[in-house]
C-alpha atoms as a PDB file:
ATOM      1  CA  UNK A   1      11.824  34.278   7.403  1.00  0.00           C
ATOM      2  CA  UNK A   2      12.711  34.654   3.810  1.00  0.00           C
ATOM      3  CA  UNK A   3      10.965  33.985   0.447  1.00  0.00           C
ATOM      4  CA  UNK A   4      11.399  30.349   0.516  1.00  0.00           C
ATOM      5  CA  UNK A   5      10.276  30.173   4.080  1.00  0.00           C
ATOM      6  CA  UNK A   6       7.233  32.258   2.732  1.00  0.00           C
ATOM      7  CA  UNK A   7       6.690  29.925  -0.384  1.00  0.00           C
ATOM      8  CA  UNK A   8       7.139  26.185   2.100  1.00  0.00           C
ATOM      9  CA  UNK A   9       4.010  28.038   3.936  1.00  0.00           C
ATOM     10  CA  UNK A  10       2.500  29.427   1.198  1.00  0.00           C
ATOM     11  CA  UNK A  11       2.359  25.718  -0.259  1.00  0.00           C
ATOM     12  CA  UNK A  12       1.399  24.435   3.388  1.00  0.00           C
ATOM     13  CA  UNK A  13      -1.968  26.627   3.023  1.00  0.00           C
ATOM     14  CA  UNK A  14      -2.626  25.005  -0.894  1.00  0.00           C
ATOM     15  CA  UNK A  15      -2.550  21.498   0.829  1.00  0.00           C
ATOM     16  CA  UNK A  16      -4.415  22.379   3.760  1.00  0.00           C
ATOM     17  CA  UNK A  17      -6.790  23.596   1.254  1.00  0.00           C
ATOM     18  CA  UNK A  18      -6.596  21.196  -0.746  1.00  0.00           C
ATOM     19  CA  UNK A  19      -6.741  18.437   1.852  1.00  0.00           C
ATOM     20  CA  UNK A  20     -10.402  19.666   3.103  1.00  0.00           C
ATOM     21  CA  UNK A  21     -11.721  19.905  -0.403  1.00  0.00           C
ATOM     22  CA  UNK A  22     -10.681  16.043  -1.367  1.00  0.00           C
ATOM     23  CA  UNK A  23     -12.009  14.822   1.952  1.00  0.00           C
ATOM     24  CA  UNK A  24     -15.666  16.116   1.351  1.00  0.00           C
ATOM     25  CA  UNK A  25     -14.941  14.367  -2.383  1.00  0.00           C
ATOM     26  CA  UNK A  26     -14.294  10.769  -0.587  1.00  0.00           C
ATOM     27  CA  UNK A  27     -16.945  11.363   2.133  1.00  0.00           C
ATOM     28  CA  UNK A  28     -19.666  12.134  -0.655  1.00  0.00           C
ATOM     29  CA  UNK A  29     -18.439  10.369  -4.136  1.00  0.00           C
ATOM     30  CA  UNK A  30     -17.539   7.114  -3.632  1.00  0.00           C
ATOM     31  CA  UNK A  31     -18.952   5.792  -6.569  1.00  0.00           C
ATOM     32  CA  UNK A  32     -15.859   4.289  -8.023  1.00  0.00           C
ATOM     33  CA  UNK A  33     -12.863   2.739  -6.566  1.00  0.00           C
ATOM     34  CA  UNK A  34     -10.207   3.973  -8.922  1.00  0.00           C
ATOM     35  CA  UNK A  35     -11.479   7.249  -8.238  1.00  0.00           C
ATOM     36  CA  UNK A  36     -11.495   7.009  -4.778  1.00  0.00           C
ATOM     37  CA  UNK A  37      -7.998   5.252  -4.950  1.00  0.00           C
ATOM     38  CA  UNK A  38      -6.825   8.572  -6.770  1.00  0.00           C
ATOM     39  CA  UNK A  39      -8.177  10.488  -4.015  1.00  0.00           C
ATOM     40  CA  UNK A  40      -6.377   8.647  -1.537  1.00  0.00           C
ATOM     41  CA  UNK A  41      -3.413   8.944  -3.177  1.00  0.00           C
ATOM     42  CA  UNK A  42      -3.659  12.571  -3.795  1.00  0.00           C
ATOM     43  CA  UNK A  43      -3.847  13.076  -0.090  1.00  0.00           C
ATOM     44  CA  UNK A  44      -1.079  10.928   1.261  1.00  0.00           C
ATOM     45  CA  UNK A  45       1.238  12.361  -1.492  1.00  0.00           C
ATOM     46  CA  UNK A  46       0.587  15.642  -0.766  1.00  0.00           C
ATOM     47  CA  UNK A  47       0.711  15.508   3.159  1.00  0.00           C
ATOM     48  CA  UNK A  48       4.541  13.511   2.699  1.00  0.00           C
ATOM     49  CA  UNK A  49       6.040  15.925   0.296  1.00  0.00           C
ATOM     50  CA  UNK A  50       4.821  18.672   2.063  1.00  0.00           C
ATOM     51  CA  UNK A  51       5.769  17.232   5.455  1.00  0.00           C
ATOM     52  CA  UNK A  52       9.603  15.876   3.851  1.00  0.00           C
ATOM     53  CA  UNK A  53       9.829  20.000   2.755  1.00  0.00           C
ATOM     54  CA  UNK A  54       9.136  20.932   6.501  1.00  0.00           C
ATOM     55  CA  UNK A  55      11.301  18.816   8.142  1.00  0.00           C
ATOM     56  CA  UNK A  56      14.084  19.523   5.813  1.00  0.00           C
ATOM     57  CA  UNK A  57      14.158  23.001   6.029  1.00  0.00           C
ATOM     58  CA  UNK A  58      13.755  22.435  10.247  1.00  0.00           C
ATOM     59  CA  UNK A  59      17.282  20.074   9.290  1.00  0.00           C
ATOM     60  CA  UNK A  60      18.601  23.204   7.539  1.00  0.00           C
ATOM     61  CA  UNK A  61      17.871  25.938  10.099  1.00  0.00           C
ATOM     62  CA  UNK A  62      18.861  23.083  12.873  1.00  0.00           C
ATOM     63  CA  UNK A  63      22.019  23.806  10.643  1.00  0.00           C
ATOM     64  CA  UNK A  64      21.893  19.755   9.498  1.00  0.00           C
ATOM     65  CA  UNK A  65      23.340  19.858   6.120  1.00  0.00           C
ATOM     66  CA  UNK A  66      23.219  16.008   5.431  1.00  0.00           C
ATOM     67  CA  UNK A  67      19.732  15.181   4.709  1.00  0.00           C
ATOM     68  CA  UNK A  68      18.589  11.948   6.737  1.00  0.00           C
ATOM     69  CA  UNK A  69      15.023  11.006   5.939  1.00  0.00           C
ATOM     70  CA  UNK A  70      13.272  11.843   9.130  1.00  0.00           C
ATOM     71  CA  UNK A  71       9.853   9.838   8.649  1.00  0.00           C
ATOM     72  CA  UNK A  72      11.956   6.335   7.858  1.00  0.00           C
ATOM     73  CA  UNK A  73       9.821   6.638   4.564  1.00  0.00           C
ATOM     74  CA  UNK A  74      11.270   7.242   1.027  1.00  0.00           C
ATOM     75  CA  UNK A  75       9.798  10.761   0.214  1.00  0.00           C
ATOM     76  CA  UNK A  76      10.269  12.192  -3.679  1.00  0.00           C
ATOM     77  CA  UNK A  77      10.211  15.811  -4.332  1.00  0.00           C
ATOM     78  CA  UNK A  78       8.220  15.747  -7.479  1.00  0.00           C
ATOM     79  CA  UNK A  79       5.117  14.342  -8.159  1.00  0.00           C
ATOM     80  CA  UNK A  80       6.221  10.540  -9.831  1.00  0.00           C
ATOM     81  CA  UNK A  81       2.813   9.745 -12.014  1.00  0.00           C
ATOM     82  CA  UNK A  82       3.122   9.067 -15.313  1.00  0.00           C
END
């Protein structure tokens, strides 16, 4: 394992975190939609990117150069909100 290896599970932990803390959030403040929309949101980008990052590096130790989307979804490495 090197430091990238490290980093993709260091970020894995953040969103695992991360995925706990914004589920309590929906299950207790639903008070608006929008913000329960950006909840939503939050999660499902967070759980693609970080499952796009897995897979690809799986593609790269598989030694799979050519990246083929393995989901069938369009994934984007960077976060694309204004």
């Amino acid at each position: 394992m090197d430091k990238r290896d490290r980093d993709l599970l260091a970020g894995l932990a953040r969103v695992n975190t991360d995925i706990g803390k914004v589920t309590l959030d929906l299950l207790t403040s639903q008070h608006s939609d929008e913000n329960y929309a950006a909840g939503l949101r939050k999660l499902g980008r967070d759980l693609v990117q970080i499952g796009a990052a897995l897979a690809r590096r799986a593609r790269e130790l598989d030694g799979q150069d050519e990246y083929l989307d393995p989901f069938g979804i369009e994934a984007v490495a960077t976060d694309p909100s204004p």
